[in-house]
N, C-alpha and C. Protein backbone atom coordinates (compact mmCIF):
# COMPACT_ATOMS: atom_id res chain seq x y z
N UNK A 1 12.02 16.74 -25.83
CA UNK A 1 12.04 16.64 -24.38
C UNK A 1 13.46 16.83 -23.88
N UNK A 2 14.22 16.52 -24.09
CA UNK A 2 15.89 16.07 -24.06
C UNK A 2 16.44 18.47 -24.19
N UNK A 3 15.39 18.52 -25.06
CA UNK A 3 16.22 20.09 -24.89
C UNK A 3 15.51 20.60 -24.01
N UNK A 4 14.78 20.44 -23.45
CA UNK A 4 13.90 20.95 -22.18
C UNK A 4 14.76 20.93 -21.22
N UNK A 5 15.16 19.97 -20.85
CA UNK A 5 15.98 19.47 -19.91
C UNK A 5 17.30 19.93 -20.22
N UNK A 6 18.16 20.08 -21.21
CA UNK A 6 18.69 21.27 -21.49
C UNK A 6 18.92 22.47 -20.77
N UNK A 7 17.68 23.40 -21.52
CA UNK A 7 16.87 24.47 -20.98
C UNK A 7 17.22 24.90 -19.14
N UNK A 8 16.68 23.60 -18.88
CA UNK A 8 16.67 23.96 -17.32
C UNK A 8 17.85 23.45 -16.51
N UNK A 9 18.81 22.75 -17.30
CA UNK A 9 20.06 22.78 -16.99
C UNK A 9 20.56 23.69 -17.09
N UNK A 10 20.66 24.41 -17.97
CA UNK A 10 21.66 25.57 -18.39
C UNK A 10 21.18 26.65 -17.44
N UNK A 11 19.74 27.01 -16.78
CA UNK A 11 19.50 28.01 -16.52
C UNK A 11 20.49 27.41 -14.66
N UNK A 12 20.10 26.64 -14.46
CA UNK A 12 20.33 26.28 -13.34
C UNK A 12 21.37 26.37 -12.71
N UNK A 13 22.73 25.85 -13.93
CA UNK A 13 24.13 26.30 -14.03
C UNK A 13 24.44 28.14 -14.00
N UNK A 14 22.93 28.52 -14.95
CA UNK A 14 23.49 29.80 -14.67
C UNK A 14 22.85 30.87 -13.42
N UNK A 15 22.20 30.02 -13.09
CA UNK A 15 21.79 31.03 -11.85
C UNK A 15 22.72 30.39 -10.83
N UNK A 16 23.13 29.26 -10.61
CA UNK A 16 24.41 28.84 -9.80
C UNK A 16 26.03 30.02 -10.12
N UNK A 17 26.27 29.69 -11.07
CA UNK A 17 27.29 30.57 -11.62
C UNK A 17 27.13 31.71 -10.67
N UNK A 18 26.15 32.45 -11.27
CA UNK A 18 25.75 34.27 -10.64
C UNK A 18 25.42 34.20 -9.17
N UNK A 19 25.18 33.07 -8.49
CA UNK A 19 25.17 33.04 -6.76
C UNK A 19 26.59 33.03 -6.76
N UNK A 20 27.34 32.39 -7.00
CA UNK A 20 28.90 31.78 -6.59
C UNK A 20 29.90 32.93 -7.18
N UNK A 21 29.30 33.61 -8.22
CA UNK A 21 30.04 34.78 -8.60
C UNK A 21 29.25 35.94 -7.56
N UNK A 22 28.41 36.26 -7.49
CA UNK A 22 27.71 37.60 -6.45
C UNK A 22 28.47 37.23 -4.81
N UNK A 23 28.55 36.14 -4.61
CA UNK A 23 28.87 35.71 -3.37
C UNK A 23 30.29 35.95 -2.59
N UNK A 24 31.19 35.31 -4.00
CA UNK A 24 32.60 35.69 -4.17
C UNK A 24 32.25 37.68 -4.46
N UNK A 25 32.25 37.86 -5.36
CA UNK A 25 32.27 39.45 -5.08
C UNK A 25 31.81 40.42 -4.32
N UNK A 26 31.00 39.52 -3.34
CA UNK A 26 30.43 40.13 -2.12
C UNK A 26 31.85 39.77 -0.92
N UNK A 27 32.26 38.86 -0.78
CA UNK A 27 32.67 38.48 0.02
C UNK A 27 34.68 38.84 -0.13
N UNK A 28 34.57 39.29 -1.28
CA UNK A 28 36.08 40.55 -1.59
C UNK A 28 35.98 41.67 -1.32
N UNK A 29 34.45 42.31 -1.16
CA UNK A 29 34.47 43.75 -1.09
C UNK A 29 34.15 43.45 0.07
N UNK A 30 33.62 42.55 1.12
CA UNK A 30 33.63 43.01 2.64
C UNK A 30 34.95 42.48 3.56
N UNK A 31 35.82 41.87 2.63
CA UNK A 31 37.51 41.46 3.52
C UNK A 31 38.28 42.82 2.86
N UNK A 32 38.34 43.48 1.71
CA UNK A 32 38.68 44.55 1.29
C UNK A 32 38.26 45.84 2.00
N UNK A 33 37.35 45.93 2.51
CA UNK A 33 36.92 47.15 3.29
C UNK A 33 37.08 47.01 5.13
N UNK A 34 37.14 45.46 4.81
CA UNK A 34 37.54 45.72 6.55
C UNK A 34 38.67 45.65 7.38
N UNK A 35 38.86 46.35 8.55
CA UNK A 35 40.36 46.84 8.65
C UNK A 35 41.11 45.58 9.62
N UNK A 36 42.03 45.29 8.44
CA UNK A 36 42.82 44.33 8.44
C UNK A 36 44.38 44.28 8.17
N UNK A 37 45.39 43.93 8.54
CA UNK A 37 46.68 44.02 7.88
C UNK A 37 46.76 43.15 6.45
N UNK A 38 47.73 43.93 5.70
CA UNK A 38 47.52 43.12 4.39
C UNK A 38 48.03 41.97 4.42
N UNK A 39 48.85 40.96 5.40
CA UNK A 39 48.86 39.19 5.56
C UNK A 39 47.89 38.42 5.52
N UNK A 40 47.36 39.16 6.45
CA UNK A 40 46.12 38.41 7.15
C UNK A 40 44.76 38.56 6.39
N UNK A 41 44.95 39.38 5.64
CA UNK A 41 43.99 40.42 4.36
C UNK A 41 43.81 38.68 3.48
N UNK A 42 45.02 38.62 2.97
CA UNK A 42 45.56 37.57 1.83
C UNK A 42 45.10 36.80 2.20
N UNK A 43 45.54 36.30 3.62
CA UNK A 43 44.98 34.76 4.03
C UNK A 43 43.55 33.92 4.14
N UNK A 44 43.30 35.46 4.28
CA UNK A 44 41.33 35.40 4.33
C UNK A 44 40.87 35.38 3.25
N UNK A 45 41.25 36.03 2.13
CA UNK A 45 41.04 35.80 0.77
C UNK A 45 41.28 34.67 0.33
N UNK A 46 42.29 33.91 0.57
CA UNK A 46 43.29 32.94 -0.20
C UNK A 46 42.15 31.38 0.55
N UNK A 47 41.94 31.77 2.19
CA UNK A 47 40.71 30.65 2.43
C UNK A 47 39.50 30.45 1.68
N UNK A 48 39.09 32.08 1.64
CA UNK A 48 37.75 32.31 1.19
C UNK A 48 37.70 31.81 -0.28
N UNK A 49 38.33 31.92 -0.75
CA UNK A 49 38.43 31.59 -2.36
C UNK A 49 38.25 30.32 -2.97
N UNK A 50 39.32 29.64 -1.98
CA UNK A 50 39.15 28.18 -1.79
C UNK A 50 38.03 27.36 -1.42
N UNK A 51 37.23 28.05 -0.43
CA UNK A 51 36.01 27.58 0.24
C UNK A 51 34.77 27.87 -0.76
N UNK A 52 35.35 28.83 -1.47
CA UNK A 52 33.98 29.12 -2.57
C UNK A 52 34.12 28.27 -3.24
N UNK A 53 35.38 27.92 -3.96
CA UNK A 53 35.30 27.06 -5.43
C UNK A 53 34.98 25.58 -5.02
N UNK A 54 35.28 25.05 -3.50
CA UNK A 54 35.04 24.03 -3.24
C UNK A 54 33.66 23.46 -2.74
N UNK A 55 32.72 24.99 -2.36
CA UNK A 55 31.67 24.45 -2.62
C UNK A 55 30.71 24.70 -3.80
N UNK A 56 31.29 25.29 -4.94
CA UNK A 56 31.02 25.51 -6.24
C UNK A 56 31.00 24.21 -6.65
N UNK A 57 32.20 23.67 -6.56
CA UNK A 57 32.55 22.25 -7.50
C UNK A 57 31.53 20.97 -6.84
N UNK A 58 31.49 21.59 -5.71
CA UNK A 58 30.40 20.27 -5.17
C UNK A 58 28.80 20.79 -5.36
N UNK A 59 28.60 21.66 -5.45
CA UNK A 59 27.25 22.40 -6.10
C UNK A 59 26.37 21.71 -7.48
N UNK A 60 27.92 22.07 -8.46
CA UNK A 60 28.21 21.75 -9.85
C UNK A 60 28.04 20.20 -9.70
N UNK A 61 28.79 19.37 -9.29
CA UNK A 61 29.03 18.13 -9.15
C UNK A 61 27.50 17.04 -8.80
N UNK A 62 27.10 18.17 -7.82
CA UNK A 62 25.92 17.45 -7.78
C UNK A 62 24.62 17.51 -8.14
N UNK A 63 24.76 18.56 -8.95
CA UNK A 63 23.60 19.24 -10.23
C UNK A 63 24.02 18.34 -11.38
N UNK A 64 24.67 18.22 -11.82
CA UNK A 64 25.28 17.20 -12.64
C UNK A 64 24.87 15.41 -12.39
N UNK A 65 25.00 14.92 -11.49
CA UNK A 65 24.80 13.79 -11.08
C UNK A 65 23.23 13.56 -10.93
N UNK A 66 22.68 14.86 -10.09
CA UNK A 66 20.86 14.76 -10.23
C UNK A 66 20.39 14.97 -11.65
N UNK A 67 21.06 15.59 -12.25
CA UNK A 67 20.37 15.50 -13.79
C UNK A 67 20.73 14.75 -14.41
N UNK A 68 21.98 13.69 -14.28
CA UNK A 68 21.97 12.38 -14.94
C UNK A 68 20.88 11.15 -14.95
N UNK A 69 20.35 12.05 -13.23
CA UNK A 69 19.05 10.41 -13.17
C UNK A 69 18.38 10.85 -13.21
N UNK A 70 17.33 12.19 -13.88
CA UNK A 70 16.04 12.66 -14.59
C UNK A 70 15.73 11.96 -15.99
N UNK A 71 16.73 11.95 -16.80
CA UNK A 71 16.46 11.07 -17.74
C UNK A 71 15.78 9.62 -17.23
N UNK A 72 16.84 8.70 -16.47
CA UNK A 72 16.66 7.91 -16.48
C UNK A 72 15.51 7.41 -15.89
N UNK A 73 14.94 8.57 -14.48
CA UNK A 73 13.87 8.02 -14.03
C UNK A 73 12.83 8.24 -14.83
N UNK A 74 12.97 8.78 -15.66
CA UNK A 74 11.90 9.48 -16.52
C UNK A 74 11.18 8.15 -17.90
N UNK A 75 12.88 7.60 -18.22
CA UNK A 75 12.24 6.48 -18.88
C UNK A 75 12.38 5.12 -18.08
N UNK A 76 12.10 5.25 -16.87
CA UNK A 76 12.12 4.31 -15.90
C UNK A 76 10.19 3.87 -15.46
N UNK A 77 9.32 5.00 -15.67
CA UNK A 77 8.56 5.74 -15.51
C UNK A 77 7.71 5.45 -17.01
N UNK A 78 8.42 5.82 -18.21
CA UNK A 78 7.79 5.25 -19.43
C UNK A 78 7.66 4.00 -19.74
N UNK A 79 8.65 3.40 -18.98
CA UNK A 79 8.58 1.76 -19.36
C UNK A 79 7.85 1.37 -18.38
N UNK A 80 7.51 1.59 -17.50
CA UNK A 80 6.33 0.80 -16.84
C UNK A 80 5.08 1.35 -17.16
N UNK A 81 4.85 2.33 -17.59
CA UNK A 81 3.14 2.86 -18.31
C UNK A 81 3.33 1.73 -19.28
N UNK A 82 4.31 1.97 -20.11
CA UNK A 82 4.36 0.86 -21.80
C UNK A 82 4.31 -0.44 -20.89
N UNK A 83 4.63 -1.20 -20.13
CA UNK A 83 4.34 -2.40 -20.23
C UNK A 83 3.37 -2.65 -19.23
N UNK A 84 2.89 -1.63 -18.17
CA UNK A 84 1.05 -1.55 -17.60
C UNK A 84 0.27 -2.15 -18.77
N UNK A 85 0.33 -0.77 -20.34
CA UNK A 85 -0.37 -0.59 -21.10
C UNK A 85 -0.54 -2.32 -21.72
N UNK A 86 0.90 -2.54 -22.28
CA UNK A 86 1.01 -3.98 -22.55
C UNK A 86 -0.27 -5.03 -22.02
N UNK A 87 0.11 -4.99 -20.33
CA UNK A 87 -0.50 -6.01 -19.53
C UNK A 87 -2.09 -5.99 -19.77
N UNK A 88 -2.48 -4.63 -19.96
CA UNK A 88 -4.09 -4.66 -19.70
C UNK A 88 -4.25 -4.77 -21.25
N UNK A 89 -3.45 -4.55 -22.24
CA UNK A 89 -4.44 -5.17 -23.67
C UNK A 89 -4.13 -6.59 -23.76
N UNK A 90 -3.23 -7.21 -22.74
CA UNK A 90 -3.16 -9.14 -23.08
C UNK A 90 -4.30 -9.31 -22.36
N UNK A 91 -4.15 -9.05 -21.32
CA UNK A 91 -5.84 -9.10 -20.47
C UNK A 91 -7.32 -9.12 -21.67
N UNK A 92 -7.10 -7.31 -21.82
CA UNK A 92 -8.65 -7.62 -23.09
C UNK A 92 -8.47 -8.73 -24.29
N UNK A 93 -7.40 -8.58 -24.30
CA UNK A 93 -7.47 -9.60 -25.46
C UNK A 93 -7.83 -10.79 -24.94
N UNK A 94 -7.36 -11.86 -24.00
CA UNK A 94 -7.92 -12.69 -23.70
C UNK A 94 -9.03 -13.11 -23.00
N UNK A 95 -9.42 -11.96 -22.47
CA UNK A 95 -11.22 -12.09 -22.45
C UNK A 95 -11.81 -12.02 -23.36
N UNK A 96 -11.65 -10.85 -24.19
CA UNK A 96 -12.70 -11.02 -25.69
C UNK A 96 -12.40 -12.60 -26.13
N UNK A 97 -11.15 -13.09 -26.45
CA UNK A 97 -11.16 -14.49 -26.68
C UNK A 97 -12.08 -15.54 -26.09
N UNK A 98 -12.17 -15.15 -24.54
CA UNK A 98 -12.72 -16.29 -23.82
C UNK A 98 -14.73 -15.88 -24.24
N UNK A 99 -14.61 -14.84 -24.46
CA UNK A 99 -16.24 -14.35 -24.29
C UNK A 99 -16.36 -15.01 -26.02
N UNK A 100 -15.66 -15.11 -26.83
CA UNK A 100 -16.17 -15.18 -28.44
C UNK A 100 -16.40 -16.53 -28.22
N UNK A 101 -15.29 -17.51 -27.45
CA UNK A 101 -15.50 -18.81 -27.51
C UNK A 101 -16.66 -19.26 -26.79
N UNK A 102 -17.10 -18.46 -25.60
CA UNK A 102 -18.04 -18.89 -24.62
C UNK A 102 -19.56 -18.28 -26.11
N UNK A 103 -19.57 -17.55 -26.66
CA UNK A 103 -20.37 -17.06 -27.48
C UNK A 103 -20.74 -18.36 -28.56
N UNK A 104 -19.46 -18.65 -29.36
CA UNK A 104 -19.52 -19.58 -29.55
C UNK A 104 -20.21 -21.29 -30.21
N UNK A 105 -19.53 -21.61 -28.42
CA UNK A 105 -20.64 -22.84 -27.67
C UNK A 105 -21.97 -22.74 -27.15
N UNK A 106 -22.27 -21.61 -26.88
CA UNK A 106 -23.66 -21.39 -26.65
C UNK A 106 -24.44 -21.44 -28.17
N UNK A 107 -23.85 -20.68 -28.66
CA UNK A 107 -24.68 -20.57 -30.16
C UNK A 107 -24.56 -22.36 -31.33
N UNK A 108 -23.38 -22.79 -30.49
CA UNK A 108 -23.74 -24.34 -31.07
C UNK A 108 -24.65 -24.86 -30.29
N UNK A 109 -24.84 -25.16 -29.04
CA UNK A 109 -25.30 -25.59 -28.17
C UNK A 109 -26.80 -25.12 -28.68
N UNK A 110 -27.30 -23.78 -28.42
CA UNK A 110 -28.82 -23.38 -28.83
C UNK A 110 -29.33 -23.82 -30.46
N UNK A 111 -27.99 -24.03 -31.44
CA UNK A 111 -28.49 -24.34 -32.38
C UNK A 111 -28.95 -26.10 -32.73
N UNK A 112 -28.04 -26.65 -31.71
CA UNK A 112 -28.57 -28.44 -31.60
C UNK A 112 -29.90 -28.20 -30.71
N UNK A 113 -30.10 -27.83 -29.71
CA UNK A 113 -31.80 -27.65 -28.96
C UNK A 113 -32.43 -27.71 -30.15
N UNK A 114 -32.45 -26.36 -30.67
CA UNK A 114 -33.05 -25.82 -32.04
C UNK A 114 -33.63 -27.24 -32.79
N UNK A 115 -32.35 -27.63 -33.40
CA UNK A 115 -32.67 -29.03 -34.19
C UNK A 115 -32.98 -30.14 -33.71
N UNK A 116 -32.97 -30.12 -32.37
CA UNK A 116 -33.57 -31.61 -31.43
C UNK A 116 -35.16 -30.81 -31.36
N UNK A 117 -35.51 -29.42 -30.73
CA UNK A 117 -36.89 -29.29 -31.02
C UNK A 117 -37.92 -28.97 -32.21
N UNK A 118 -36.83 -28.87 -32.91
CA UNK A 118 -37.36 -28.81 -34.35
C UNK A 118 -38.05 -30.77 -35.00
N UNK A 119 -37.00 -31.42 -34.39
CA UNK A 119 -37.23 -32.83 -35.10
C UNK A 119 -38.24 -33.39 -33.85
N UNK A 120 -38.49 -33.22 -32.61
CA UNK A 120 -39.46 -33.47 -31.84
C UNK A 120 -41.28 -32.88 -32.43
N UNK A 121 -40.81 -31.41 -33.05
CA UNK A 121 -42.26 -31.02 -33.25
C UNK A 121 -42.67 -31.93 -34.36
N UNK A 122 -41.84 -32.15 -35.94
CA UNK A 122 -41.76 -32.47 -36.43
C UNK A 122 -42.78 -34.21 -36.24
N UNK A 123 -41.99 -35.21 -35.48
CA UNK A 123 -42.82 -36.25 -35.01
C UNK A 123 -43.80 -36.17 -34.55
N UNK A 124 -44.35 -35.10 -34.08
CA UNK A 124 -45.43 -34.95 -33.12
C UNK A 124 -46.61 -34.53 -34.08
N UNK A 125 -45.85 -33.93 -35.00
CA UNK A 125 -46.88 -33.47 -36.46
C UNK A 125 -47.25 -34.75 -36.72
N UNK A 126 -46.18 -35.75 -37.32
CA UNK A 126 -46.54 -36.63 -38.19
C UNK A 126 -47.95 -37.33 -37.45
N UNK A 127 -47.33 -38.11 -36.00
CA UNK A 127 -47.97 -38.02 -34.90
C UNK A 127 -49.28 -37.81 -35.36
N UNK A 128 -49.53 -36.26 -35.27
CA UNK A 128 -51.11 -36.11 -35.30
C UNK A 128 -51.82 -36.03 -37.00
N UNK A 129 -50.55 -35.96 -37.77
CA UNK A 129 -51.44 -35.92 -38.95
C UNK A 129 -51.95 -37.64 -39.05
N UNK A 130 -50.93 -38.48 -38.66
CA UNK A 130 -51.34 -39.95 -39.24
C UNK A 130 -52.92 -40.14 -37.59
N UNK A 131 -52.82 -39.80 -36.70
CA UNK A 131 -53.59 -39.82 -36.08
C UNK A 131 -55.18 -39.58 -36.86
N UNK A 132 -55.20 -37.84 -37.63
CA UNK A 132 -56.37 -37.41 -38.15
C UNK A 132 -56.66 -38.13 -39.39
N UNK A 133 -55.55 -38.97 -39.74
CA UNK A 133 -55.84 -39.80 -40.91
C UNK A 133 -56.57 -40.98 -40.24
N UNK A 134 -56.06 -41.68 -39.64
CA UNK A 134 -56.68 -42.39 -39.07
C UNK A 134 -58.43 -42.44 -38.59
N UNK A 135 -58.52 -40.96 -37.77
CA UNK A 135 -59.95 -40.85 -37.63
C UNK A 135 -60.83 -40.89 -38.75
N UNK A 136 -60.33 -40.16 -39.59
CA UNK A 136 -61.20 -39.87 -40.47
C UNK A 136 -61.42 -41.27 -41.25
N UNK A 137 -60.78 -42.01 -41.49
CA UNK A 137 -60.78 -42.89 -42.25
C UNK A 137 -61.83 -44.20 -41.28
N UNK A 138 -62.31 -44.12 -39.90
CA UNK A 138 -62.69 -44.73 -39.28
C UNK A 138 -64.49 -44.06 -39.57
N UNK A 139 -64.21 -42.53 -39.39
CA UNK A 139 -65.61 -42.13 -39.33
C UNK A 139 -66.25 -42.66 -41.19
N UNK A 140 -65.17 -42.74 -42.14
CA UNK A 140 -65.83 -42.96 -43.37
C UNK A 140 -66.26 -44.18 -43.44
N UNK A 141 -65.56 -45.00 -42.81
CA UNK A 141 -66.20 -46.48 -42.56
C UNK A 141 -67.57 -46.90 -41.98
N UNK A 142 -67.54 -45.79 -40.60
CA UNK A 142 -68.74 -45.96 -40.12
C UNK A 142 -69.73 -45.67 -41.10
N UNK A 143 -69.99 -44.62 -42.05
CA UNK A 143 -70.63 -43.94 -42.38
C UNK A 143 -70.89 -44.83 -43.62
N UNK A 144 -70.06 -45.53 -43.98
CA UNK A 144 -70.66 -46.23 -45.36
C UNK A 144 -70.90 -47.79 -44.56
N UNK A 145 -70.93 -48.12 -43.80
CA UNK A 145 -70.78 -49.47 -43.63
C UNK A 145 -72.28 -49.38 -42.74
């Protein structure tokens, strides 16, 4: 990534370069061709020259300074996806936690019912078996007595 950015630095510098050079050599051949005394020729040159490189250097200067903070916004930008990403797996994680525990207590909970209706049917058997013992043991009485 880092030579990408490179890449489009360098081109950027160099298509800057070739404006600031076409510009300057545009701007010698139209004070050179136009009719002027050669003082005043110089002086216009000697401004113009000055005015180019000074807004070259501030061109430069501040192509330089904007591409110092592409990086940075860039991993300004990664670190908050990475710690989004962070936030929403503490999240799942502590729901699956809360859902295993809620899973759980239910499954203790249904398994004591379980064994409270298990030991209810249980009595209710005995219940009716000592009940049918009972009858029967009444009708054999009748029957022999």
């Amino acid at each position: 990534m880092k030579e990408d950015s490179e890449v489009v630095n360098s081109y950027a510098k160099g298509f800057l370069l070739g404006a600031l050079v076409g510009g300057a050599v545009g701007a010698i051949t139209a004070l050179l061709f136009a009719p002027k005394p050669g003082r005043e020729l110089r002086d216009e040159l000697s401004y113009r020259s000055k005015d180019l490189l000074e807004k070259g250097q501030n061109l430069f200067g501040g192509q330089d300074n904007n591409a110092a903070h592409i990086p940075n916004d860039g991993k300004l930008q990664a670190d908050a996806v990475v710690r989004n990403a962070r936030e929403k797996a503490d999240d799942l994680l502590q729901n699956a936690e809360q859902m295993l525990r809620d899973a759980k207590s239910k499954a203790h909970t249904a398994s004591g019912s379980v064994a409270d209706g298990l030991n209810k049917f249980k009595d209710a058997a005995s219940a009716g078996v000592e009940a049918f013992k009972q009858e029967m043991s009444n009708v054999q009485s009748r029957s022999n007595g």
